[in-house]
N, C-alpha and C. Protein backbone atom coordinates (compact mmCIF):
# COMPACT_ATOMS: atom_id res chain seq x y z
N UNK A 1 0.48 21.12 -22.51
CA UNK A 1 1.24 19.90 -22.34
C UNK A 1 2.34 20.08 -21.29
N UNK A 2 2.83 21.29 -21.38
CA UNK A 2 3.70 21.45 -20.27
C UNK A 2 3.20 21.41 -18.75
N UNK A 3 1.94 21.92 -18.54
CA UNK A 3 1.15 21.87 -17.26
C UNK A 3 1.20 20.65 -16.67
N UNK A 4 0.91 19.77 -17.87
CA UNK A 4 0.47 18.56 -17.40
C UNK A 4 1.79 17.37 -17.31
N UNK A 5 2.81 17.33 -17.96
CA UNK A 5 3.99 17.05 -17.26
C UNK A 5 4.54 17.31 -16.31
N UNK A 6 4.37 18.87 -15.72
CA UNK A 6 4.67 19.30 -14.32
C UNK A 6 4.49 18.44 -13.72
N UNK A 7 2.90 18.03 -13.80
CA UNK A 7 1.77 16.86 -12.97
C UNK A 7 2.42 15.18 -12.79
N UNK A 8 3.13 15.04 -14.06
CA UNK A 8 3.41 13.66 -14.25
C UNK A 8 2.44 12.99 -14.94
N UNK A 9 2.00 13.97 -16.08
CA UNK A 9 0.54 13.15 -16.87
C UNK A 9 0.87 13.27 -18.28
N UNK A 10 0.07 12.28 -18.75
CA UNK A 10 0.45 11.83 -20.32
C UNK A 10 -1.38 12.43 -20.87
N UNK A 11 -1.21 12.94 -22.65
CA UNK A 11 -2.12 12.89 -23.15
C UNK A 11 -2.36 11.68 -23.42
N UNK A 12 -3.83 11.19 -23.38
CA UNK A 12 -3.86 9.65 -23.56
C UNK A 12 -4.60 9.61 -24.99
N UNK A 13 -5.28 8.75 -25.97
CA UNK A 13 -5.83 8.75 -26.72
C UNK A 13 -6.98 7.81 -27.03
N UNK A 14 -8.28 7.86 -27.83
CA UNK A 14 -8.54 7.22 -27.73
C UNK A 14 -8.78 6.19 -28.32
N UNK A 15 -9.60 5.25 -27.73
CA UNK A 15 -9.34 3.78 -28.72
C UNK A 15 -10.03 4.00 -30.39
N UNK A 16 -11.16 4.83 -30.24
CA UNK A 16 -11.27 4.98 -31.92
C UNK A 16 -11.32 6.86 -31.98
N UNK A 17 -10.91 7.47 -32.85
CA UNK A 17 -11.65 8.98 -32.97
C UNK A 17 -12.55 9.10 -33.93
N UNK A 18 -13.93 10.04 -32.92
CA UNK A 18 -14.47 10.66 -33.15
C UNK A 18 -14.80 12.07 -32.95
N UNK A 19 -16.04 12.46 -33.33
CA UNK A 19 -15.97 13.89 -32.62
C UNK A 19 -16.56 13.64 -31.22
N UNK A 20 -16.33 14.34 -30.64
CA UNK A 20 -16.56 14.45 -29.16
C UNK A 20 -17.28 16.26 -28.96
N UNK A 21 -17.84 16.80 -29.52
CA UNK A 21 -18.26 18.05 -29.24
C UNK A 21 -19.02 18.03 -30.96
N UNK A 22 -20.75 18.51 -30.26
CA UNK A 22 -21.55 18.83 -31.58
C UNK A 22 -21.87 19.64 -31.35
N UNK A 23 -21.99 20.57 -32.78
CA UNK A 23 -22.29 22.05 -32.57
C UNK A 23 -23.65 22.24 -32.86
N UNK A 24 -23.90 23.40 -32.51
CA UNK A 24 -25.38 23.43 -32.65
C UNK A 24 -25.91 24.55 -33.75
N UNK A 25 -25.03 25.14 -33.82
CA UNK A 25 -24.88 26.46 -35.30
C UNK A 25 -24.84 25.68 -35.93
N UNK A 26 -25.74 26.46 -37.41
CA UNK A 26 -26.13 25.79 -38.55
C UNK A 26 -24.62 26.14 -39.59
N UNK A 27 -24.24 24.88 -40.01
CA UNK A 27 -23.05 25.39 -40.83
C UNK A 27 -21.76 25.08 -40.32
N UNK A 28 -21.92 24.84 -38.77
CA UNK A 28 -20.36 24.82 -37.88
C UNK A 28 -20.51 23.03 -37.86
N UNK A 29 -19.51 22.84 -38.20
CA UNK A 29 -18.89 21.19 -37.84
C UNK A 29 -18.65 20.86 -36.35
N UNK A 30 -18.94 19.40 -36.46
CA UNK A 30 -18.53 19.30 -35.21
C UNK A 30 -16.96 19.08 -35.14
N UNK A 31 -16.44 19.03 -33.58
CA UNK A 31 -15.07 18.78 -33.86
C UNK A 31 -14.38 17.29 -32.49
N UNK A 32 -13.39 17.34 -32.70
CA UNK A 32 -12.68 16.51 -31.65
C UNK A 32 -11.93 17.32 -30.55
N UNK A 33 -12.74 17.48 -29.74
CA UNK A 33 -11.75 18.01 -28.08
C UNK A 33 -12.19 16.62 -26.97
N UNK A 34 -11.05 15.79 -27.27
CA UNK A 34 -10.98 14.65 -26.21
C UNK A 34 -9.77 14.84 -25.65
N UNK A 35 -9.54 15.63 -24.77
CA UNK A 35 -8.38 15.78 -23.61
C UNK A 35 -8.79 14.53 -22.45
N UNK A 36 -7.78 13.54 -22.40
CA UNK A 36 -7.81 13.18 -21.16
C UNK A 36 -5.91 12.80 -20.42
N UNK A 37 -6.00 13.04 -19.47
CA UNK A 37 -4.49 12.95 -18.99
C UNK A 37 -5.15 12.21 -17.80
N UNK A 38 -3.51 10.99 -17.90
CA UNK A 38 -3.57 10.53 -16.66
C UNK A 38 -2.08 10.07 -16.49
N UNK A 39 -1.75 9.06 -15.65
CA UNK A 39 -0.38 9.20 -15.06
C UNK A 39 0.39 8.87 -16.36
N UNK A 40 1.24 9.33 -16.38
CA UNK A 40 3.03 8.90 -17.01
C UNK A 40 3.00 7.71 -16.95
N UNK A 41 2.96 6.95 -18.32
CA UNK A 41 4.04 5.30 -17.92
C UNK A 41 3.23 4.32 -17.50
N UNK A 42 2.13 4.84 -17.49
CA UNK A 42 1.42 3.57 -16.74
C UNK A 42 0.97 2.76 -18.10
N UNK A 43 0.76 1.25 -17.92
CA UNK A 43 0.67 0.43 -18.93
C UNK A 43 -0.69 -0.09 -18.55
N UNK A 44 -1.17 0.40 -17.59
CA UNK A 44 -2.92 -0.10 -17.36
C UNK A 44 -3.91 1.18 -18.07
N UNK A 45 -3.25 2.26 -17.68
CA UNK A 45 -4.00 3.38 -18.17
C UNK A 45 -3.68 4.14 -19.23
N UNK A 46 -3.53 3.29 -20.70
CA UNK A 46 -3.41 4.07 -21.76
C UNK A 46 -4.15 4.49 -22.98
N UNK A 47 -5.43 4.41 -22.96
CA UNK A 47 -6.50 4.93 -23.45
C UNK A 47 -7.74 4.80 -23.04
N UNK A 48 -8.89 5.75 -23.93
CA UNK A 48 -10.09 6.10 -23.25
C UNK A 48 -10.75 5.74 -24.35
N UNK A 49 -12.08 5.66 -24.21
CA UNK A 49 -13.20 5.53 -25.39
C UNK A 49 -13.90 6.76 -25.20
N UNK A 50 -13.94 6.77 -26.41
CA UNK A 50 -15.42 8.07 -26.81
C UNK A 50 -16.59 7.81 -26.95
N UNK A 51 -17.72 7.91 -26.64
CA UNK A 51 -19.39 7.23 -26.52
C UNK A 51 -19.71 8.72 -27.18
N UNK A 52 -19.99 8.20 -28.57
CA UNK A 52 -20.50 9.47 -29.22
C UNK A 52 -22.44 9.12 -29.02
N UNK A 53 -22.64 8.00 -29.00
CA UNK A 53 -23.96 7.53 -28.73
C UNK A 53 -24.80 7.69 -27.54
N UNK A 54 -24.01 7.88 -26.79
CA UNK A 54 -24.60 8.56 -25.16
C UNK A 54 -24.97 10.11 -24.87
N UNK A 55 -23.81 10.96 -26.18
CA UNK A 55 -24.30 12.23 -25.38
C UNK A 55 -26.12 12.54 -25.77
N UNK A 56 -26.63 11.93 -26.67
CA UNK A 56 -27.91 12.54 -26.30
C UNK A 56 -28.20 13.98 -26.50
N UNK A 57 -28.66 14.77 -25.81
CA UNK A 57 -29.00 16.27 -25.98
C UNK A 57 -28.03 16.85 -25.50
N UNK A 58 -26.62 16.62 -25.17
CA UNK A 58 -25.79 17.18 -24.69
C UNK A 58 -24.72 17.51 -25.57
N UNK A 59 -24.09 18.45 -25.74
CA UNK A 59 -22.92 18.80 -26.91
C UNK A 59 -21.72 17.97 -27.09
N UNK A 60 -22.04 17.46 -26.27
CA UNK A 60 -20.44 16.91 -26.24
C UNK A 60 -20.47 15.42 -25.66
N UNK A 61 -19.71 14.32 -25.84
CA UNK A 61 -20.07 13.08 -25.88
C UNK A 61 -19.39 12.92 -25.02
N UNK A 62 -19.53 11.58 -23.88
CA UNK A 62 -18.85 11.42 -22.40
C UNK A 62 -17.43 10.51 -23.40
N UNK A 63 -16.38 10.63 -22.27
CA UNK A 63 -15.22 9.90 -22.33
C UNK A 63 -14.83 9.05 -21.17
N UNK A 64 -14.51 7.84 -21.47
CA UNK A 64 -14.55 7.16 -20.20
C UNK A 64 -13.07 5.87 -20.37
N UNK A 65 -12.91 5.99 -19.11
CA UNK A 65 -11.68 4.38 -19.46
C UNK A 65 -11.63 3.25 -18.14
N UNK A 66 -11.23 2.56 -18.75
CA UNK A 66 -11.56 1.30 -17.28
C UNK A 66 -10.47 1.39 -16.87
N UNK A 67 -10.32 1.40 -15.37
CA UNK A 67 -9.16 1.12 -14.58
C UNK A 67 -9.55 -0.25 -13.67
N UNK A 68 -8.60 -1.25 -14.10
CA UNK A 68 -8.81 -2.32 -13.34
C UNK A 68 -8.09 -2.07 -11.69
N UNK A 69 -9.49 -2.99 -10.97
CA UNK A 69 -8.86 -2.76 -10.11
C UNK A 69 -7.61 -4.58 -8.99
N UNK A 70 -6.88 -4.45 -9.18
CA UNK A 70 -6.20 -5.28 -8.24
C UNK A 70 -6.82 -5.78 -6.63
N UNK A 71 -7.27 -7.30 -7.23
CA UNK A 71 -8.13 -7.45 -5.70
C UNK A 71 -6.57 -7.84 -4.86
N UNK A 72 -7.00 -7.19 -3.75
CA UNK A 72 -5.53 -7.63 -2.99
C UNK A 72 -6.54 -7.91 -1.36
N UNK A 73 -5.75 -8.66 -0.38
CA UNK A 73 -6.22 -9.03 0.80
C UNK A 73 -5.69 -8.15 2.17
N UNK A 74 -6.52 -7.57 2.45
CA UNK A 74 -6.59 -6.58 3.52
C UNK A 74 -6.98 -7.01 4.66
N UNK A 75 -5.87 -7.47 5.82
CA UNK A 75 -5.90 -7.86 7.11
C UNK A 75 -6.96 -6.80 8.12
N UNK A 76 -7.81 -6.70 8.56
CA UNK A 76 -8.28 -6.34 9.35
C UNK A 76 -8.30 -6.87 11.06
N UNK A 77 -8.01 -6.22 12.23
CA UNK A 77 -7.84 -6.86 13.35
C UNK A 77 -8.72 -5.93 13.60
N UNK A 78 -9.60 -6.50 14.90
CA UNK A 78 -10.45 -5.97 15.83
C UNK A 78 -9.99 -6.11 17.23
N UNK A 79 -10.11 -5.45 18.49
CA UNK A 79 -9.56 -5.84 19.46
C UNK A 79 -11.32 -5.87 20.07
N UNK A 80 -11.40 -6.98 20.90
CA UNK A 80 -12.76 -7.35 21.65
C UNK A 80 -12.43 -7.52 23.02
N UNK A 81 -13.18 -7.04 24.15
CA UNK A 81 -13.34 -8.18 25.21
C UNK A 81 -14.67 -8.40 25.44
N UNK A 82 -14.85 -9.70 25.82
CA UNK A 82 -15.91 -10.61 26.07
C UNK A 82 -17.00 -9.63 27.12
N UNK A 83 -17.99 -9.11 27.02
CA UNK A 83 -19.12 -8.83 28.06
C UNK A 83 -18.80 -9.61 29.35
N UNK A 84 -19.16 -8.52 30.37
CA UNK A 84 -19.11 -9.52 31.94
C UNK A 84 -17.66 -10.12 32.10
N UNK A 85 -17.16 -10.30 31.24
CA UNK A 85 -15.88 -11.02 31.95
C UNK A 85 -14.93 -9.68 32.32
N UNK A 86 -13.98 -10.76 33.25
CA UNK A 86 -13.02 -10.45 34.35
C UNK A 86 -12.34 -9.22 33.43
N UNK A 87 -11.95 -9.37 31.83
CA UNK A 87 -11.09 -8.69 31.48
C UNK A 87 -12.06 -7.30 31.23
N UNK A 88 -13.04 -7.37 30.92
CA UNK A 88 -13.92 -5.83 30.75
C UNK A 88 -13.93 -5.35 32.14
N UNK A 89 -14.33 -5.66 33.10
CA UNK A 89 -14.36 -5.31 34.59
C UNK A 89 -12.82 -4.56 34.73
N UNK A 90 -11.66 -5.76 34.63
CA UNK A 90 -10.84 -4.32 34.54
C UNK A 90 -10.28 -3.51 33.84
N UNK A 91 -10.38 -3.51 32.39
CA UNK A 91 -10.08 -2.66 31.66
C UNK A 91 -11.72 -1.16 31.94
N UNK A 92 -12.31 -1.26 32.31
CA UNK A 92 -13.34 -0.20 32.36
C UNK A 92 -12.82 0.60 33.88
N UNK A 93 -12.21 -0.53 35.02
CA UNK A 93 -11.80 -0.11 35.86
C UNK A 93 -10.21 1.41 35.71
N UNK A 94 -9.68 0.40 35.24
CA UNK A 94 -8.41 1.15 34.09
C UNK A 94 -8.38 2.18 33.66
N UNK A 95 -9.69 1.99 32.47
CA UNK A 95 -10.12 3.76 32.03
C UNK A 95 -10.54 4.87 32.71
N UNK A 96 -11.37 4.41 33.85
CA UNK A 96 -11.83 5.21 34.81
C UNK A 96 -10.72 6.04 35.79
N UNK A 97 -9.80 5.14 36.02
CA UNK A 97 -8.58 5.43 36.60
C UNK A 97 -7.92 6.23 35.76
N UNK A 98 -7.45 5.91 34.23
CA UNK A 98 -6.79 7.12 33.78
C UNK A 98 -7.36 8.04 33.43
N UNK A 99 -9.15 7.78 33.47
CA UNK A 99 -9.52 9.38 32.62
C UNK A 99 -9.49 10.32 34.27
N UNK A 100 -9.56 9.91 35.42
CA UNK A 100 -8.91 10.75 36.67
C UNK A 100 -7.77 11.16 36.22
N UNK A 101 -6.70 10.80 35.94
CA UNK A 101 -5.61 11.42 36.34
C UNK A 101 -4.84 12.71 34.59
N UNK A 102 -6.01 12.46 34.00
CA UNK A 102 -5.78 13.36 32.88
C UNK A 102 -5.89 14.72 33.06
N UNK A 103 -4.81 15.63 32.77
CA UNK A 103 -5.20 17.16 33.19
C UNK A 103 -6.35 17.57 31.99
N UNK A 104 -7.43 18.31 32.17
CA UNK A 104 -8.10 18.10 31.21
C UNK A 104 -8.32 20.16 31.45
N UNK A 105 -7.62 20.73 32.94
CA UNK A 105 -7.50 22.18 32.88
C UNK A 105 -7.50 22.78 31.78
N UNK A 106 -6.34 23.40 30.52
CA UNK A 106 -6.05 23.67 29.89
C UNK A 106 -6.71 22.89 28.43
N UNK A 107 -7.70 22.88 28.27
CA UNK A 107 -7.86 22.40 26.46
C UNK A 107 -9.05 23.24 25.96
N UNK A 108 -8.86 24.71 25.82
CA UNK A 108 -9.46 25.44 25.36
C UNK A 108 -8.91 25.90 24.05
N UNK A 109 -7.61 25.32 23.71
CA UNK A 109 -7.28 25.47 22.30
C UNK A 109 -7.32 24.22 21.78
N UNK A 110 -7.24 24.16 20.26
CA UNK A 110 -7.86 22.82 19.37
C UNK A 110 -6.33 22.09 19.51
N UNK A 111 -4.81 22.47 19.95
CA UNK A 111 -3.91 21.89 20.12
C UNK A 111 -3.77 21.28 21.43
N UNK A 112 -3.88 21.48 22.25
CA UNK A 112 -4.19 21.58 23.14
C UNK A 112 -5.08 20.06 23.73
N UNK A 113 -6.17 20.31 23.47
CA UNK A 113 -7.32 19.35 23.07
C UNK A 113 -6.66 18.10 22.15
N UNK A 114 -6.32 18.42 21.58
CA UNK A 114 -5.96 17.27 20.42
C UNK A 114 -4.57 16.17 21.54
N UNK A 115 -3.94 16.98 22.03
CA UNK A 115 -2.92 16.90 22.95
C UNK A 115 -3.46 15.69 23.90
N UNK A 116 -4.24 16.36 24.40
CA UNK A 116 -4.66 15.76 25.74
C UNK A 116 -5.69 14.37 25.60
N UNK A 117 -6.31 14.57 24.41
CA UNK A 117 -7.09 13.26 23.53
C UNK A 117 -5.58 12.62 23.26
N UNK A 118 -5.10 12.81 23.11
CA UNK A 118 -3.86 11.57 22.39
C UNK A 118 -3.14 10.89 23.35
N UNK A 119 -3.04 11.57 24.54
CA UNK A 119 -2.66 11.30 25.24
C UNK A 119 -3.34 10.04 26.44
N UNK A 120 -5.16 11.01 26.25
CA UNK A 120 -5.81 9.72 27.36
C UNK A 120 -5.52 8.56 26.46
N UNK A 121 -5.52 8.43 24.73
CA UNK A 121 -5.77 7.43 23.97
C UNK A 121 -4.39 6.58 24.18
N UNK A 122 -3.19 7.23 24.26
CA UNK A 122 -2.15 6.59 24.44
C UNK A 122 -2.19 5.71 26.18
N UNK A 123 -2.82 6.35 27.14
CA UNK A 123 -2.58 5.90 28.30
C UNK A 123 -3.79 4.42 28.61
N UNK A 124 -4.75 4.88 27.42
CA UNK A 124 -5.73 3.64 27.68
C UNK A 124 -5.28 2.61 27.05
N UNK A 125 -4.74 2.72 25.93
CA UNK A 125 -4.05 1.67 24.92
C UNK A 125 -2.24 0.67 25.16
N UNK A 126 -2.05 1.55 25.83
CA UNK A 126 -0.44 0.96 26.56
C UNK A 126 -0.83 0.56 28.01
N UNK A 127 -1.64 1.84 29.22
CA UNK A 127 -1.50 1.74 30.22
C UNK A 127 -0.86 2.46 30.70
């Protein structure tokens, strides 16, 4: 429990208990090991279900919880120019012009390289 506060995580519980682990020794019970942690405080994420009916041939039964998700609206911009027109003619003219004047000598290191990419990207994008 202490690990997991480090983290900022809560034991959560679940909505009904069961066992969650079947044994397969004759004589041994099954038991309840449903660990699940998730954030501190949160009021969307405070319990899990146990599907003792799913595990099937497997020892131990899945645990699962819904996290809703918040539809929210995500602006996307594209920048276009039109085929054939005046403005592709000179922006291709443009690029051609600055990928000349890029020192491109020196980019045999990955800093270096990264450098000199940021740079044509900055000079095509401002000018």
């Amino acid at each position: 429990m202490t690990i997991a506060d480090s983290f900022n995580l809560d034991l959560l519980f679940p909505t009904y208990c069961v066992s969650t682990r079947y044994s397969d020794i004759a004589g041994e019970s099954n038991s309840v090991i449903n660990l699940m942690f998730l954030q501190s405080g949160s009021t969307k994420l405070n319990n899990h279900s146990v599907h003792s009916d799913w595990h099937l041939f497997l020892n131990h039964a899945p645990l699962t919880i819904s996290i809703a998700i918040d539809e929210e609206d995500i602006n996307l911009f594209r920048y276009s120019i039109a085929k054939n027109s005046e403005e592709e003619v000179s922006f291709i003219k443009e690029v051609k012009h600055t990928m000349k004047s890029v020192d491109i000598l020196d980019i045999s290191d990955p800093i270096k390289l990264e450098e000199t990419t940021n740079s044509l990207a900055l000079k095509i994008k401002y000018g």
